[in-house]
C-alpha atoms as a PDB file:
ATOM      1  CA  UNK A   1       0.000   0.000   0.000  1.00  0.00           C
ATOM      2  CA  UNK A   2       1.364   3.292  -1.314  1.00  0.00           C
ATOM      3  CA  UNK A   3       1.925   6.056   1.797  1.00  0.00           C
ATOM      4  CA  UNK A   4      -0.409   8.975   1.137  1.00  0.00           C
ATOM      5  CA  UNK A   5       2.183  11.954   1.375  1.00  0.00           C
ATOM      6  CA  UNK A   6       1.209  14.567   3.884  1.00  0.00           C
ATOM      7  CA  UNK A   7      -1.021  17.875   2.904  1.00  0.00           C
ATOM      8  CA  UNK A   8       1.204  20.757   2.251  1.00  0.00           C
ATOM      9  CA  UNK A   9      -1.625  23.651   2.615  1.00  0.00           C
ATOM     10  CA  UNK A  10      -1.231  27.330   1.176  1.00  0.00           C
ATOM     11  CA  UNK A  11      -0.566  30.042   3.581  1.00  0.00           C
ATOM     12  CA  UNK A  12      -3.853  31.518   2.268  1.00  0.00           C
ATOM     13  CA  UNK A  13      -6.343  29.532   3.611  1.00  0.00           C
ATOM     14  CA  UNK A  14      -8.608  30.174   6.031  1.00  0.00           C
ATOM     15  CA  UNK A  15     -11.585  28.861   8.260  1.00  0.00           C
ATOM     16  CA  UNK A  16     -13.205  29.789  11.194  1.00  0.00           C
ATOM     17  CA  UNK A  17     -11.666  26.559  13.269  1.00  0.00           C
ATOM     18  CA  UNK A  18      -7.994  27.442  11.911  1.00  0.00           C
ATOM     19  CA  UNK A  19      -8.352  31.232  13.476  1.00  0.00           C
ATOM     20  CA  UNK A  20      -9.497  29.885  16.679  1.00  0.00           C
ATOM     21  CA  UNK A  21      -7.443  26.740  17.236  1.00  0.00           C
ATOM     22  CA  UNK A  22      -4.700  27.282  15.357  1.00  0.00           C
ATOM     23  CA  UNK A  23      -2.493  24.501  14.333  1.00  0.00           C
ATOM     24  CA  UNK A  24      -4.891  22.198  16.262  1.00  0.00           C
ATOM     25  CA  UNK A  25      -8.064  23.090  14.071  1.00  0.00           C
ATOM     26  CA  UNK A  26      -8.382  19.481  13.211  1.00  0.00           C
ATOM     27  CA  UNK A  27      -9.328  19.036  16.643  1.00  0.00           C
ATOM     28  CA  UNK A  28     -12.288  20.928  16.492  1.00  0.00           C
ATOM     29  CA  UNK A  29     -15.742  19.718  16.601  1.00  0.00           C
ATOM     30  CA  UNK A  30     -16.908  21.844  13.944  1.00  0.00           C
ATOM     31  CA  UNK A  31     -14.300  20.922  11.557  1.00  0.00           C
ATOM     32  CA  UNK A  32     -14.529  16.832  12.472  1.00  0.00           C
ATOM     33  CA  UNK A  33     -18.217  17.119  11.855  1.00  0.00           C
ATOM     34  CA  UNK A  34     -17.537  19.179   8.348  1.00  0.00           C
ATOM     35  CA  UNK A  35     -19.271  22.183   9.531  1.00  0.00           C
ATOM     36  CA  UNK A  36     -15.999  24.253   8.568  1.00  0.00           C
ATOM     37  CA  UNK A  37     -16.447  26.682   5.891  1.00  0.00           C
ATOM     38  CA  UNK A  38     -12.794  27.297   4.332  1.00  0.00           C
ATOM     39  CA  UNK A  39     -12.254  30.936   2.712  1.00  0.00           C
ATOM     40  CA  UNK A  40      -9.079  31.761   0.608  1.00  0.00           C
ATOM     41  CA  UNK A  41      -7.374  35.087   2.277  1.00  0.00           C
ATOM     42  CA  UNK A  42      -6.530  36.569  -0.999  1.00  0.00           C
ATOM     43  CA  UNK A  43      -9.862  36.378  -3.012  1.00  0.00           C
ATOM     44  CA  UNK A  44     -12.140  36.837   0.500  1.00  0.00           C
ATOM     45  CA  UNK A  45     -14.442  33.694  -0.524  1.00  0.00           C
ATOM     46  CA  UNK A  46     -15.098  30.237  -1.320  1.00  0.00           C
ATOM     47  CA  UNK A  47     -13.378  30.127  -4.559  1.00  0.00           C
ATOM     48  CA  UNK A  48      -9.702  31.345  -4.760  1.00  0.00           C
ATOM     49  CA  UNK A  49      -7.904  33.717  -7.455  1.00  0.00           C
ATOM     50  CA  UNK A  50      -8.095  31.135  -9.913  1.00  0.00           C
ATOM     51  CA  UNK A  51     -11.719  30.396  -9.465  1.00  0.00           C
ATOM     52  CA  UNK A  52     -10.928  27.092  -7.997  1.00  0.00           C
ATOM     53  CA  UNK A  53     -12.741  25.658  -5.634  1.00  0.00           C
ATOM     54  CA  UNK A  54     -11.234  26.654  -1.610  1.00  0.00           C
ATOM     55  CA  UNK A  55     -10.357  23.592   0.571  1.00  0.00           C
ATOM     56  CA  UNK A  56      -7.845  21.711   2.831  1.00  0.00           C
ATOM     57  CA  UNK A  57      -7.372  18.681   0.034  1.00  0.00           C
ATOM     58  CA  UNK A  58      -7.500  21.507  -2.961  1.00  0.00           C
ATOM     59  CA  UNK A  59      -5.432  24.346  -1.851  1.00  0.00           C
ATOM     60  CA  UNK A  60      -2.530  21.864  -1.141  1.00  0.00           C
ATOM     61  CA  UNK A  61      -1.805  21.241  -4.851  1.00  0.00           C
ATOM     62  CA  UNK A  62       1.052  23.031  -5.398  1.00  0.00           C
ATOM     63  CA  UNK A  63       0.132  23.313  -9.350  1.00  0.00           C
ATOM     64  CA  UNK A  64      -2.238  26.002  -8.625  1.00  0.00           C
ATOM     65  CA  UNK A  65      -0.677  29.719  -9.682  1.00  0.00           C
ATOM     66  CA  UNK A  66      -1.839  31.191  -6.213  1.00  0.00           C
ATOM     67  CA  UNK A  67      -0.321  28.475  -4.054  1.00  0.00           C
ATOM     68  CA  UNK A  68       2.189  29.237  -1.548  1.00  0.00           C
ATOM     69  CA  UNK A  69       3.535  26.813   0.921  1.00  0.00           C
ATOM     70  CA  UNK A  70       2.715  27.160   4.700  1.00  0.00           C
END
């Protein structure tokens, strides 16, 4: 079985459980239940710069143009 490489997310995104529990968002109820809403910092919404889609799994591909490493 292959080992699934970990998530290297851009700087720019954002959620409600990431502002209040920092590095330990995953902890959070909200966000273990999927009740997070994820925002990108640069565009101010749901889709990024690219009008991609905004998300922990999508905004760690470092192809997209308006991904920078965290």
């Amino acid at each position: 079985m292959a080992e699934e490489l970990p998530l290297v997310r851009c700087i720019h995104l954002q959620s409600k459980s990431m502002a209040v529990h920092g590095e330990a968002f995953e902890g959070d109820t909200d966000y273990q239940d999927g009740m997070g809403d994820f925002w990108c910092v640069l565009s101010g919404r749901s889709l990024g710069p690219d009008d991609c889609a905004v998300g922990l799994r999508a905004c760690s591909d470092p192809e997209r143009g308006c991904h920078q490493e965290y």
